[in-house]
PDB file of N, CA and C in Angstrom:
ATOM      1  N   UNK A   1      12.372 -14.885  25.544  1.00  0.00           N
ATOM      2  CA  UNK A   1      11.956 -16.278  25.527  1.00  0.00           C
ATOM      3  C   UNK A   1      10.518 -16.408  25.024  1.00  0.00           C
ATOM      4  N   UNK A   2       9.825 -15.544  25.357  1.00  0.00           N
ATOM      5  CA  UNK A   2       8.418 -15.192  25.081  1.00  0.00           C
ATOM      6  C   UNK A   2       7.939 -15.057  23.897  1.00  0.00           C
ATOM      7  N   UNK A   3       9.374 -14.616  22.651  1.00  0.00           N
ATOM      8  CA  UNK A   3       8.885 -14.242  21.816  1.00  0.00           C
ATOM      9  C   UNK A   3       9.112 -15.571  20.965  1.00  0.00           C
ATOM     10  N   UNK A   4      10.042 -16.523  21.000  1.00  0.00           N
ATOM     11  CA  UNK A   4      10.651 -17.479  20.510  1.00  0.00           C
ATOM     12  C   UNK A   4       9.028 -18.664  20.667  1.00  0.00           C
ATOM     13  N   UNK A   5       8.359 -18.558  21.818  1.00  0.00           N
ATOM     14  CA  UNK A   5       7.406 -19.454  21.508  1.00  0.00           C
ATOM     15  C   UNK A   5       6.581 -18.945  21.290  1.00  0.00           C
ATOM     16  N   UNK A   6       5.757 -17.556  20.910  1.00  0.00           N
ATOM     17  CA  UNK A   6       4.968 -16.717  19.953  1.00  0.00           C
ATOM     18  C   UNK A   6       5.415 -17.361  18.517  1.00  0.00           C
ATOM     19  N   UNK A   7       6.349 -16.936  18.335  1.00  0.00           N
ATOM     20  CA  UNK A   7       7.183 -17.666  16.838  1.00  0.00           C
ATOM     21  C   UNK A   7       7.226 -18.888  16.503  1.00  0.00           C
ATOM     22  N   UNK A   8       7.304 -19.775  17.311  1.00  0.00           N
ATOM     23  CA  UNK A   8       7.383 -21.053  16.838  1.00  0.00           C
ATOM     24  C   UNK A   8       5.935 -21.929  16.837  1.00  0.00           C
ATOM     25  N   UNK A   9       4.896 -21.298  17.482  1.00  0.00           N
ATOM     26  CA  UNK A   9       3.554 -21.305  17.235  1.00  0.00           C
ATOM     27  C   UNK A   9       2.522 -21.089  16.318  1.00  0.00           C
ATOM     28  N   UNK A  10       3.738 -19.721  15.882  1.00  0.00           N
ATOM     29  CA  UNK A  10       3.202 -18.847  14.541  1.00  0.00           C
ATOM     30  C   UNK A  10       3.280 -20.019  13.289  1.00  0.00           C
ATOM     31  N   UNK A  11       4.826 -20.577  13.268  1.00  0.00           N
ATOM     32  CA  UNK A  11       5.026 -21.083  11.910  1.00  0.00           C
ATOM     33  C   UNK A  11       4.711 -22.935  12.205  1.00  0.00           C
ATOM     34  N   UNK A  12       4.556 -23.257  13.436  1.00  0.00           N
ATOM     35  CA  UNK A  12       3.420 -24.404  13.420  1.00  0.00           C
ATOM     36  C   UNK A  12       2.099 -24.114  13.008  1.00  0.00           C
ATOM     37  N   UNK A  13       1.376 -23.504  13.123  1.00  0.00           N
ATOM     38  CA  UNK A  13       0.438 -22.893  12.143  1.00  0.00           C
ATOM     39  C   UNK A  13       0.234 -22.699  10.613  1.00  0.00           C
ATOM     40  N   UNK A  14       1.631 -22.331  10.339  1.00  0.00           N
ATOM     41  CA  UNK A  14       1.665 -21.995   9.370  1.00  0.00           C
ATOM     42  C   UNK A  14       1.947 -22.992   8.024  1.00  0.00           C
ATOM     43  N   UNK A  15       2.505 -24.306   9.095  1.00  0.00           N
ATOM     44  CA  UNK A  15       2.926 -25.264   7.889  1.00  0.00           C
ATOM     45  C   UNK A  15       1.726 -26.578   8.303  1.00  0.00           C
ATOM     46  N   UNK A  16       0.917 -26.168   9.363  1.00  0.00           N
ATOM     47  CA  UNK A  16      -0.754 -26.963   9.072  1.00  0.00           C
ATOM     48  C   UNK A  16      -1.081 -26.877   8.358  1.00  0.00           C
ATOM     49  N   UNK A  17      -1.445 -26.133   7.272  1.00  0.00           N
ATOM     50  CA  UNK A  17      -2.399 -25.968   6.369  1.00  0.00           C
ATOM     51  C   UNK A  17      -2.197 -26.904   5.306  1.00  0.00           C
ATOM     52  N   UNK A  18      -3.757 -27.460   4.747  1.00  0.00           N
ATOM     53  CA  UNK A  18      -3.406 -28.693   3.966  1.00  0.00           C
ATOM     54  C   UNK A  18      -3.462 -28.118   2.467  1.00  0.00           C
ATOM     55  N   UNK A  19      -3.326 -26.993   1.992  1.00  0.00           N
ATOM     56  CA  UNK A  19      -3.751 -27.158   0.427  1.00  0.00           C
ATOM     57  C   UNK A  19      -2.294 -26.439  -0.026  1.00  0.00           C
ATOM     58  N   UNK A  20      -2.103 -26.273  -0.851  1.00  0.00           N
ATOM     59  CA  UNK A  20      -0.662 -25.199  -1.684  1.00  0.00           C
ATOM     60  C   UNK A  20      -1.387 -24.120  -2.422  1.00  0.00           C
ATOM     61  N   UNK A  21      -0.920 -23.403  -2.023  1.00  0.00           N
ATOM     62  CA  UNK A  21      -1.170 -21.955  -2.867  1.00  0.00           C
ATOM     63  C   UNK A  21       0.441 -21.270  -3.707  1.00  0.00           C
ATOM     64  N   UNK A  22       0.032 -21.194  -4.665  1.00  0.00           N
ATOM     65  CA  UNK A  22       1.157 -20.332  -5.861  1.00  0.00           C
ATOM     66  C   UNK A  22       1.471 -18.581  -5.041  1.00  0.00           C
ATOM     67  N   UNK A  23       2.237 -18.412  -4.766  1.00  0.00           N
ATOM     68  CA  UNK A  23       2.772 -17.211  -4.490  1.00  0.00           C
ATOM     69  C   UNK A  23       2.849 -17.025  -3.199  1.00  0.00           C
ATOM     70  N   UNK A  24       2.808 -15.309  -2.629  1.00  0.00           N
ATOM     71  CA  UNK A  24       3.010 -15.516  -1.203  1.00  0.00           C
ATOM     72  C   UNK A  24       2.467 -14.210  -0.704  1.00  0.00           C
ATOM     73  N   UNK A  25       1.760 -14.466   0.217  1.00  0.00           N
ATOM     74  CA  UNK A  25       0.599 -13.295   0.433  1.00  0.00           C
ATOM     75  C   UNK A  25       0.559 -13.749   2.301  1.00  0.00           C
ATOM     76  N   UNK A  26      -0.154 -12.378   3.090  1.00  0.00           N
ATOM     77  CA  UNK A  26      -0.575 -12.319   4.020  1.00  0.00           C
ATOM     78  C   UNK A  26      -1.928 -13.786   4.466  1.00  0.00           C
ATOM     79  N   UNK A  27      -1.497 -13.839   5.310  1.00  0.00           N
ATOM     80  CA  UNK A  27      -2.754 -14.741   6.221  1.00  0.00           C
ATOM     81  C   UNK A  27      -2.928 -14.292   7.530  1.00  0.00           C
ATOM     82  N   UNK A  28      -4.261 -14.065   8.012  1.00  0.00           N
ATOM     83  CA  UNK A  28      -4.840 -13.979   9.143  1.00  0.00           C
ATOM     84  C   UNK A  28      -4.565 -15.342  10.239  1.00  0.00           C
ATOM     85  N   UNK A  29      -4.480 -14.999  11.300  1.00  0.00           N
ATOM     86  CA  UNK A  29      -4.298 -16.313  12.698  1.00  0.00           C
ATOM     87  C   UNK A  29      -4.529 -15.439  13.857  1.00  0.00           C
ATOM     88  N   UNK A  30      -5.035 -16.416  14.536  1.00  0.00           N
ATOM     89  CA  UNK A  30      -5.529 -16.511  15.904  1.00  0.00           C
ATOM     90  C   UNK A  30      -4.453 -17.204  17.114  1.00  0.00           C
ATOM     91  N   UNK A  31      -3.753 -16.215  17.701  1.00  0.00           N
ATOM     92  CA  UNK A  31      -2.905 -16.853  18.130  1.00  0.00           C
ATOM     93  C   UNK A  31      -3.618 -17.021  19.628  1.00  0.00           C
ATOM     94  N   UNK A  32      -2.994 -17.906  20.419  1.00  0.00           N
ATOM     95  CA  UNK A  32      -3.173 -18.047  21.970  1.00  0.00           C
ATOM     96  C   UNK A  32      -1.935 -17.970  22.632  1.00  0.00           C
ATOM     97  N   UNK A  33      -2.137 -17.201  23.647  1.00  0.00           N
ATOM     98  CA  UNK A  33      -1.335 -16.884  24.407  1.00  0.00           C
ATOM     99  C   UNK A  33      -1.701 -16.417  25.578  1.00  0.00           C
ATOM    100  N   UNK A  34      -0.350 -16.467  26.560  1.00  0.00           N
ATOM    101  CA  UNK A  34      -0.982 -17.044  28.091  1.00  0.00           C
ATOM    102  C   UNK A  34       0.219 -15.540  28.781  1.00  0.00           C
ATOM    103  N   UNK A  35      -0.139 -15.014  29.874  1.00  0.00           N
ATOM    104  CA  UNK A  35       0.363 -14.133  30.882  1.00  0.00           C
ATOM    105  C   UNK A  35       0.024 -14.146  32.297  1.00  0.00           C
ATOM    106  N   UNK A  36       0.914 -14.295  32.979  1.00  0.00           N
ATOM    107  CA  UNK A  36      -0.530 -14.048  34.357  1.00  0.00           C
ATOM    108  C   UNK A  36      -1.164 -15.127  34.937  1.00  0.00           C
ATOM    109  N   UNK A  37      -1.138 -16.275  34.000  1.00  0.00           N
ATOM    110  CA  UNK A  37      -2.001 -17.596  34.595  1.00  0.00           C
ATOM    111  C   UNK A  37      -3.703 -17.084  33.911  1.00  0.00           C
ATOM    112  N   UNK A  38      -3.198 -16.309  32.642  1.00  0.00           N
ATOM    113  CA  UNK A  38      -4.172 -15.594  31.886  1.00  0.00           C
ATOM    114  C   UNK A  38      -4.146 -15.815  30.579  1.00  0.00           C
ATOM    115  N   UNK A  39      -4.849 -16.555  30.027  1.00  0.00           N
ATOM    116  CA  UNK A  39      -5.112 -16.466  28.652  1.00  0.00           C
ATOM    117  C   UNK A  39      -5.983 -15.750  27.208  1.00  0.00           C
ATOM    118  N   UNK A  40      -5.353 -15.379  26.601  1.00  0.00           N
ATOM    119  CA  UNK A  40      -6.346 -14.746  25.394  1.00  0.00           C
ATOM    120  C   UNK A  40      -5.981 -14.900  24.164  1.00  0.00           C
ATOM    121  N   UNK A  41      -6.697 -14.480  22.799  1.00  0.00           N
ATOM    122  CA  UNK A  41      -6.531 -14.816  21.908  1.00  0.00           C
ATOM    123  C   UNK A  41      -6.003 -13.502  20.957  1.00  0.00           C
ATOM    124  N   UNK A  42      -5.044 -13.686  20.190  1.00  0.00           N
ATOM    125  CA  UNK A  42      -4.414 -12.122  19.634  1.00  0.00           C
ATOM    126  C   UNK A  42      -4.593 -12.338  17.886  1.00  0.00           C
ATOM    127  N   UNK A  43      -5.165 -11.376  17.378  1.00  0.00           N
ATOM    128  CA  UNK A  43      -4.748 -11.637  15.729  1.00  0.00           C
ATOM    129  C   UNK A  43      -4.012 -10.970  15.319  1.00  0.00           C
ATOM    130  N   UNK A  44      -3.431 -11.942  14.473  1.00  0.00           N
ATOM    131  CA  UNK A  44      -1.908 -11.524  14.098  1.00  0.00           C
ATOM    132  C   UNK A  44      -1.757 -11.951  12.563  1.00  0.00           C
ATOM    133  N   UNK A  45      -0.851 -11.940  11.466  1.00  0.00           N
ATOM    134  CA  UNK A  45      -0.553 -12.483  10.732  1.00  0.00           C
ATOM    135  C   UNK A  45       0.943 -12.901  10.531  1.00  0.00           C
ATOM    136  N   UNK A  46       0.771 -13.947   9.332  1.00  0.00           N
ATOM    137  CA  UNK A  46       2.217 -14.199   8.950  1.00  0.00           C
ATOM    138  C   UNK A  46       2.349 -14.718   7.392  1.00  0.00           C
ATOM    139  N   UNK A  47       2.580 -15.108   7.065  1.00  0.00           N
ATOM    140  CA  UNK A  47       2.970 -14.894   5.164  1.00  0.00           C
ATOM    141  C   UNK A  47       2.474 -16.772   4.756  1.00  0.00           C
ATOM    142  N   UNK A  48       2.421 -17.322   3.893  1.00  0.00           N
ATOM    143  CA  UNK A  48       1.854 -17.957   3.739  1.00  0.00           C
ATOM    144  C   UNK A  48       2.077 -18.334   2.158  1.00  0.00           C
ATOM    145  N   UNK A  49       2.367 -19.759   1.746  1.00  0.00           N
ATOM    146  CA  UNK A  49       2.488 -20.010   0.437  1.00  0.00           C
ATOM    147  C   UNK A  49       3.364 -20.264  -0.658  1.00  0.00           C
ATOM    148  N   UNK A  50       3.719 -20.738  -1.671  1.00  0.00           N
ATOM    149  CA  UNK A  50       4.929 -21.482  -2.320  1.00  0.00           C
ATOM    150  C   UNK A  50       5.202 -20.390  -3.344  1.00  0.00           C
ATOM    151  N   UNK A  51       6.736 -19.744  -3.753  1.00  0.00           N
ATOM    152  CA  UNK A  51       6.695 -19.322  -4.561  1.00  0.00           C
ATOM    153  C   UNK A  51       7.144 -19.862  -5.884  1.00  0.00           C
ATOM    154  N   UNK A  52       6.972 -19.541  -6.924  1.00  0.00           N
ATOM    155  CA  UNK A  52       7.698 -20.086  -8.200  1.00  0.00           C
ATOM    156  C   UNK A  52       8.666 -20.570  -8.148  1.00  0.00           C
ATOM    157  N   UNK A  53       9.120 -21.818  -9.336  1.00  0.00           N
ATOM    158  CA  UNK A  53       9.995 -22.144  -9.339  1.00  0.00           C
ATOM    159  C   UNK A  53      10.453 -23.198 -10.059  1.00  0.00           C
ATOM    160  N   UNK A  54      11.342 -23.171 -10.622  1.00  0.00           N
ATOM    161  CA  UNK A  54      11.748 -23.911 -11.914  1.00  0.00           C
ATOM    162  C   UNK A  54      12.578 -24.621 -11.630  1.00  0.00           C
ATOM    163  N   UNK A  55      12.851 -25.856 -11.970  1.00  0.00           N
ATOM    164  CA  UNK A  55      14.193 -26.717 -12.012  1.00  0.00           C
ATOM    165  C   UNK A  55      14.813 -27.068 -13.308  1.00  0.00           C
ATOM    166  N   UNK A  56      16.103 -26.854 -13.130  1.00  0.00           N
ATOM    167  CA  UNK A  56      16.806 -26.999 -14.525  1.00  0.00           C
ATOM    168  C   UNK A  56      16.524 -28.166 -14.824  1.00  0.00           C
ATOM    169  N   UNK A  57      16.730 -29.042 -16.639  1.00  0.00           N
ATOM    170  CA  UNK A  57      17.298 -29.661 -17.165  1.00  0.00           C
ATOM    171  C   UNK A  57      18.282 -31.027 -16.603  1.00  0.00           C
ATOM    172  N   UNK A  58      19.139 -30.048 -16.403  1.00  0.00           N
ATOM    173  CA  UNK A  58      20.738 -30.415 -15.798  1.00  0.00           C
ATOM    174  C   UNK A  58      21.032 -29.910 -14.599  1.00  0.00           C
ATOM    175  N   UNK A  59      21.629 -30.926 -13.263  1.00  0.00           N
ATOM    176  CA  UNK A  59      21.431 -30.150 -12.310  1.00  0.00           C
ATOM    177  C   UNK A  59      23.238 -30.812 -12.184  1.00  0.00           C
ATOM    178  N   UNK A  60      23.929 -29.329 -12.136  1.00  0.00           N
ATOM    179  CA  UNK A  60      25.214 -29.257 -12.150  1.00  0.00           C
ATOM    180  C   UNK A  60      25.953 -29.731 -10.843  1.00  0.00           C
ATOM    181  N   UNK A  61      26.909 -30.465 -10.477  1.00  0.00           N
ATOM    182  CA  UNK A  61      27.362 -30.392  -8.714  1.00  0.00           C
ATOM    183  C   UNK A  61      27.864 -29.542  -8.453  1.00  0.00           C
ATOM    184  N   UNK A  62      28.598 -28.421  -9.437  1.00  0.00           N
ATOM    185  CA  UNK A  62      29.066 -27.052  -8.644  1.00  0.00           C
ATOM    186  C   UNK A  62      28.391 -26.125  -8.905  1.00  0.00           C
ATOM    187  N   UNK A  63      27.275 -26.059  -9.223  1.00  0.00           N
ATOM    188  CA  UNK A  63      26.256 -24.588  -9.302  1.00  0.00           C
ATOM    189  C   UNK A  63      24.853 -24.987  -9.195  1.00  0.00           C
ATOM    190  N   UNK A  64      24.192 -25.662  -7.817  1.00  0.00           N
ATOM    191  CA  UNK A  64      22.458 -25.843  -7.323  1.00  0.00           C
ATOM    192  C   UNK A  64      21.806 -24.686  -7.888  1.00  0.00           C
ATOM    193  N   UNK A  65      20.447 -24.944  -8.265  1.00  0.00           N
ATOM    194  CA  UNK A  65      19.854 -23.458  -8.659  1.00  0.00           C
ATOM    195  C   UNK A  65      19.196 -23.393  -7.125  1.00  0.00           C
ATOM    196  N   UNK A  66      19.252 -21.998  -7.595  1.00  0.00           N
ATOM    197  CA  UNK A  66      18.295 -20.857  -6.485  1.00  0.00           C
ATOM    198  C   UNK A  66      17.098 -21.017  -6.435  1.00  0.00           C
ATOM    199  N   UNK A  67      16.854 -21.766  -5.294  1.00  0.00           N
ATOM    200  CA  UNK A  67      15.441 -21.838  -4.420  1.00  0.00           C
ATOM    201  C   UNK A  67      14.619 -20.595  -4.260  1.00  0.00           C
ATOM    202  N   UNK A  68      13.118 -19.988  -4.086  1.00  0.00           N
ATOM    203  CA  UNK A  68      12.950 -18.765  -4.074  1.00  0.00           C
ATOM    204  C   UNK A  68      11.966 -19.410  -2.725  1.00  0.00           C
ATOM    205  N   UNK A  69      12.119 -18.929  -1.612  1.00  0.00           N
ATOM    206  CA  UNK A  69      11.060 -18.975  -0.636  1.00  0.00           C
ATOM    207  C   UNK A  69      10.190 -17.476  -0.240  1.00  0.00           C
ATOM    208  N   UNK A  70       9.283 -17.740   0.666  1.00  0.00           N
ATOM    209  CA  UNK A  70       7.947 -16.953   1.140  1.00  0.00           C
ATOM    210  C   UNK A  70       8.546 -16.317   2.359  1.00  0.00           C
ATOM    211  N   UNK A  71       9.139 -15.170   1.915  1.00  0.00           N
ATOM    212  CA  UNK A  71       9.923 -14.208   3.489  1.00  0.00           C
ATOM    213  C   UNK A  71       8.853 -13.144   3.781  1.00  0.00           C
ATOM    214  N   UNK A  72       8.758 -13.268   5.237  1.00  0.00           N
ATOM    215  CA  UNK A  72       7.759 -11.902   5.583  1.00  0.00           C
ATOM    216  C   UNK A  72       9.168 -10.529   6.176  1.00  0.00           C
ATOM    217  N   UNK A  73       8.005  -9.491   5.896  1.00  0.00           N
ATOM    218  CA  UNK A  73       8.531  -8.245   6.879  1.00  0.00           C
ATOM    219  C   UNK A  73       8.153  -7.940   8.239  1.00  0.00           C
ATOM    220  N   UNK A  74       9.003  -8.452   9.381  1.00  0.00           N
ATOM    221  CA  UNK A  74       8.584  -8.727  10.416  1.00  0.00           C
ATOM    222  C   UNK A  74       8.443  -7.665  11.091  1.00  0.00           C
ATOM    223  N   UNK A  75       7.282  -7.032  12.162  1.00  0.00           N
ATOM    224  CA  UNK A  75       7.417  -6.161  13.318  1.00  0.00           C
ATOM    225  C   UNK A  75       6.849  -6.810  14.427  1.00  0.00           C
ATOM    226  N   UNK A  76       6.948  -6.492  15.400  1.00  0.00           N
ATOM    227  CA  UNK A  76       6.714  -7.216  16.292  1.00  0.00           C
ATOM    228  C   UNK A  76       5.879  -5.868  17.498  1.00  0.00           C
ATOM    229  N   UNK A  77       4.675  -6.651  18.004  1.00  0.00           N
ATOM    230  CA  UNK A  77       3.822  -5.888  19.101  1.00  0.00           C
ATOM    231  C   UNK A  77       3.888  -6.673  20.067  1.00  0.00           C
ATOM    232  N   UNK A  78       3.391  -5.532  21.019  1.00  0.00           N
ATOM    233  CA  UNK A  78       2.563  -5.949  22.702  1.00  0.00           C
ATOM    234  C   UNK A  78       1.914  -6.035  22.819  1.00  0.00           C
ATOM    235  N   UNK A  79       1.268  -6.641  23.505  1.00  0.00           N
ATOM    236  CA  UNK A  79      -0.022  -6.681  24.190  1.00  0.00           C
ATOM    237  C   UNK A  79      -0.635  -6.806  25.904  1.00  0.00           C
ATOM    238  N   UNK A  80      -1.128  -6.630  26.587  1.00  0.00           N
ATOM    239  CA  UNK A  80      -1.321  -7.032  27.826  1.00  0.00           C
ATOM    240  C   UNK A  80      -2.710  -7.819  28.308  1.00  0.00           C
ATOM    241  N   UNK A  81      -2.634  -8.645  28.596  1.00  0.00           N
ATOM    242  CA  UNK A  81      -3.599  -9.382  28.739  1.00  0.00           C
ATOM    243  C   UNK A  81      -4.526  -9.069  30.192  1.00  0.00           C
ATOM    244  N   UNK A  82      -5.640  -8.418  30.520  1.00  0.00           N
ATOM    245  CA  UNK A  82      -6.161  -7.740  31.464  1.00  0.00           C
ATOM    246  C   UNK A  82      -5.384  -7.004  32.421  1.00  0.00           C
ATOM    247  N   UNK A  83      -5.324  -7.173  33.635  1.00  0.00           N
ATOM    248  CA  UNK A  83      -4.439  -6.357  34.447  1.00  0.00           C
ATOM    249  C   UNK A  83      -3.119  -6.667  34.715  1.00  0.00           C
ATOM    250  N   UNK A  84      -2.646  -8.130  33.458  1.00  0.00           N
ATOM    251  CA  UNK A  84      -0.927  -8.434  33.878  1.00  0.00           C
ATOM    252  C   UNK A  84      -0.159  -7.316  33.626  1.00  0.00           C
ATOM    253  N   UNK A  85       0.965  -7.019  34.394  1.00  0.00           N
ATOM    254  CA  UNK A  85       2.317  -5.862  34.048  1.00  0.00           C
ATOM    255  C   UNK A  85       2.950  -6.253  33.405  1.00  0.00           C
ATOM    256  N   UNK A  86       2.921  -7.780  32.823  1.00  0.00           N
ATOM    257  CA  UNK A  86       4.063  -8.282  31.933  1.00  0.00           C
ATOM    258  C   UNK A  86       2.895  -8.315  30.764  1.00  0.00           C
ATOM    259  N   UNK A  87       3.477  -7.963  29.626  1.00  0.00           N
ATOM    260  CA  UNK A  87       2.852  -7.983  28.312  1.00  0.00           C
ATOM    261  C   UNK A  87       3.647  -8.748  27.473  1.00  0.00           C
ATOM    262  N   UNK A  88       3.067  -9.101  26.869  1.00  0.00           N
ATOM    263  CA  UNK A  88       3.327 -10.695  25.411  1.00  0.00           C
ATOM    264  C   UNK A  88       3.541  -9.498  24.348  1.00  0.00           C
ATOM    265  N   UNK A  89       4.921 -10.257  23.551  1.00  0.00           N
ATOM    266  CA  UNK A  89       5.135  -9.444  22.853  1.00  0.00           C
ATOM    267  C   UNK A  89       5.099 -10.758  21.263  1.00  0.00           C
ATOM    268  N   UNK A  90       4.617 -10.222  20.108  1.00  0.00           N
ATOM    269  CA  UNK A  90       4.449 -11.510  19.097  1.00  0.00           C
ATOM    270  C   UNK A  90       4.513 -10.663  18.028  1.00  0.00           C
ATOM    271  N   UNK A  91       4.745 -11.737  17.002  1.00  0.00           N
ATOM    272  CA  UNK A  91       5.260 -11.174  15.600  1.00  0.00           C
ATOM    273  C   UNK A  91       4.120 -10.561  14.711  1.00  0.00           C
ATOM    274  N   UNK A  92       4.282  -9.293  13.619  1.00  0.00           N
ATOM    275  CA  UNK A  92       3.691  -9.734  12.780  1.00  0.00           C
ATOM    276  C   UNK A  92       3.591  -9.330  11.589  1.00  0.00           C
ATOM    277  N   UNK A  93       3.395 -10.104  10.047  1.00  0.00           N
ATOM    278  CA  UNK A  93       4.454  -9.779   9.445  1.00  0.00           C
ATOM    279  C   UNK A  93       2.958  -8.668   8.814  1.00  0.00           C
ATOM    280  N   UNK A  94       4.083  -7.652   7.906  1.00  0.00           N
ATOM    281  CA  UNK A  94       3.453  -6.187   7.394  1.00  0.00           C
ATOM    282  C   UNK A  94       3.691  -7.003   6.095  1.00  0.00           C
ATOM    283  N   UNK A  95       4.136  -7.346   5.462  1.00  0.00           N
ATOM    284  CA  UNK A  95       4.351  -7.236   4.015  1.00  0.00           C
ATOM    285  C   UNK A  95       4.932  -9.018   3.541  1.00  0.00           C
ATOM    286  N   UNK A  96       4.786  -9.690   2.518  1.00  0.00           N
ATOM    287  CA  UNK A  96       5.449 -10.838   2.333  1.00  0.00           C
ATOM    288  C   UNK A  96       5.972 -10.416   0.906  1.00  0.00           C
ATOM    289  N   UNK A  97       6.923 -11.725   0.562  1.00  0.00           N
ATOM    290  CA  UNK A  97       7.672 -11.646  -0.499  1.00  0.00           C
ATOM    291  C   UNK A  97       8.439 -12.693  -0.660  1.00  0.00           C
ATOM    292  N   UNK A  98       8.642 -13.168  -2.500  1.00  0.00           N
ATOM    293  CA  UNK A  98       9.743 -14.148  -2.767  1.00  0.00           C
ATOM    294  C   UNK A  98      10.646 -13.795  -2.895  1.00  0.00           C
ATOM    295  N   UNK A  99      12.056 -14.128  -2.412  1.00  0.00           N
ATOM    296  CA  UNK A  99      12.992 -13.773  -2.639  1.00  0.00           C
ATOM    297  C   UNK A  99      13.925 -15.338  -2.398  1.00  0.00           C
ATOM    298  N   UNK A 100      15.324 -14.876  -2.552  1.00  0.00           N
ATOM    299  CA  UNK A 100      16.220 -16.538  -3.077  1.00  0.00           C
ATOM    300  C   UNK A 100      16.458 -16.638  -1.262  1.00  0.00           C
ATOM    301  N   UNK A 101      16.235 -18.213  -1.351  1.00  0.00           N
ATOM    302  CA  UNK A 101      16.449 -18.852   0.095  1.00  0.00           C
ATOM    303  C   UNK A 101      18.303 -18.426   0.566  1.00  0.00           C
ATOM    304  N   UNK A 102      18.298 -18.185   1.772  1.00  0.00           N
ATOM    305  CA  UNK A 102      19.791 -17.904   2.343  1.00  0.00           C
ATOM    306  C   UNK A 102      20.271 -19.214   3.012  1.00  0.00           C
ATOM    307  N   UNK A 103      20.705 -19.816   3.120  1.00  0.00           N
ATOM    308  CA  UNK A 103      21.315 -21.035   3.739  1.00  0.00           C
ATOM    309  C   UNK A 103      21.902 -21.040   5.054  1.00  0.00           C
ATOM    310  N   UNK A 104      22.104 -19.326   5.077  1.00  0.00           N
ATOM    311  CA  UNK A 104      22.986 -18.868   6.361  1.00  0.00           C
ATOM    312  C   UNK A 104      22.262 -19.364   7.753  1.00  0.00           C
ATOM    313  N   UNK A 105      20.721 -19.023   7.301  1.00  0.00           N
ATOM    314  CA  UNK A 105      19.827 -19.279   8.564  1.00  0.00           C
ATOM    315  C   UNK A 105      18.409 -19.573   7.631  1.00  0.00           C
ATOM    316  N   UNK A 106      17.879 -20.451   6.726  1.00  0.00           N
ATOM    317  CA  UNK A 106      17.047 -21.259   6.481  1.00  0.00           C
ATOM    318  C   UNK A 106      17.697 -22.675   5.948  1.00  0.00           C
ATOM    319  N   UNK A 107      16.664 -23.402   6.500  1.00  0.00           N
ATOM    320  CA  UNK A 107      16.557 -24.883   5.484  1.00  0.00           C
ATOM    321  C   UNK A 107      15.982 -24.956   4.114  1.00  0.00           C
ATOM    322  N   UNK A 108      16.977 -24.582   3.160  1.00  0.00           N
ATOM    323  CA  UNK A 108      16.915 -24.432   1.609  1.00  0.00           C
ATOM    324  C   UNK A 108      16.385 -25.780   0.746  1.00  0.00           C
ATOM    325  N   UNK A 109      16.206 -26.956   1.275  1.00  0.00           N
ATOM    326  CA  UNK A 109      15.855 -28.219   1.037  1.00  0.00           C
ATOM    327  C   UNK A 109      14.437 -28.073   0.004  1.00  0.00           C
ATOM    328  N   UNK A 110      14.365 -28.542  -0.738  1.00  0.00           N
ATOM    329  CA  UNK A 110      13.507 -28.629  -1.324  1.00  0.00           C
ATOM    330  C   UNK A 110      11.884 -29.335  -0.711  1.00  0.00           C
ATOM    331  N   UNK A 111      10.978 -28.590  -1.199  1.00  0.00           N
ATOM    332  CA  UNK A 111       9.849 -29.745  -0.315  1.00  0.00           C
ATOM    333  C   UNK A 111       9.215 -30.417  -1.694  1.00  0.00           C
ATOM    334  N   UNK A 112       9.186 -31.762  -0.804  1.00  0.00           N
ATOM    335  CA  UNK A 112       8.509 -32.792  -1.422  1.00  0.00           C
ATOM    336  C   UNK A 112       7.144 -33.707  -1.602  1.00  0.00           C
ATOM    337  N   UNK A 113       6.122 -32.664  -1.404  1.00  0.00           N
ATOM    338  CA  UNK A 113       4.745 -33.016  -1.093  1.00  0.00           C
ATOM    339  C   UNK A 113       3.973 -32.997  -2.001  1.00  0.00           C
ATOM    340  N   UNK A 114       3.001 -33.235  -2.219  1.00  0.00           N
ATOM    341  CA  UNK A 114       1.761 -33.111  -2.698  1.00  0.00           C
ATOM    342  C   UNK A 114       0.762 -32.424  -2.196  1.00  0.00           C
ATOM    343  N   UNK A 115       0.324 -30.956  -3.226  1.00  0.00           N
ATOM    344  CA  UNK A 115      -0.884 -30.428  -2.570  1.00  0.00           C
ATOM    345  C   UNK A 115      -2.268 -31.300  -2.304  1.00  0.00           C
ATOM    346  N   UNK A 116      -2.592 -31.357  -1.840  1.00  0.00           N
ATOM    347  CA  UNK A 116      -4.771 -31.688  -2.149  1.00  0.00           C
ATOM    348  C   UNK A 116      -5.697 -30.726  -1.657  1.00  0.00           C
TER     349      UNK A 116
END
């Protein structure tokens, strides 16, 4: 359960950021996290950034083109926060990369923003 709101902290973080960057690379964060009725701060990373991407011409109804999103290589650590026995365990990614969005388990939707 612990790790699910490590994670979902991580990538609220991750979609704060106000500017767009071309490709997809490591970022540094400061996560917070609590044990014990104990809090501290852990650095961690997670991947960060838009990858390429082209839209056809012609956009066919039986063949969408391939979305390419920003996938990290996840491992995941512990930590213990002073003398708690329970240790926080949180993500973090080693390596990022574009590769084609899966539908199986992402939202492939296109985003529709504007950098500034």
């Amino acid at each position: 359960m612990m790790q699910l709101v490590v994670m979902a902290t991580l990538l609220v973080l991750a979609g704060a950021s106000k500017h767009c960057s071309l490709g997809c690379s490591l970022k540094n964060y400061k996560l917070e996290v609590k044990s014990c009725d104990k809090t501290a701060f852990i650095n961690t990373t997670s991947c960060e950034g838009q990858c390429y991407q082209e839209d056809p011409v012609y956009h066919s109804p039986k063949e969408q083109p391939t979305q390419n999103v920003c996938f990290a290589n996840w491992t995941y650590e512990e930590k213990h926060i002073g003398s708690c026995p329970f240790g926080v365990t949180y993500p973090v990614a080693k390596s990022c990369m574009c590769a084609s969005c899966k539908q199986s388990y992402t939202d492939c939707d296109r985003l529709n923003r504007s950098c500034s």
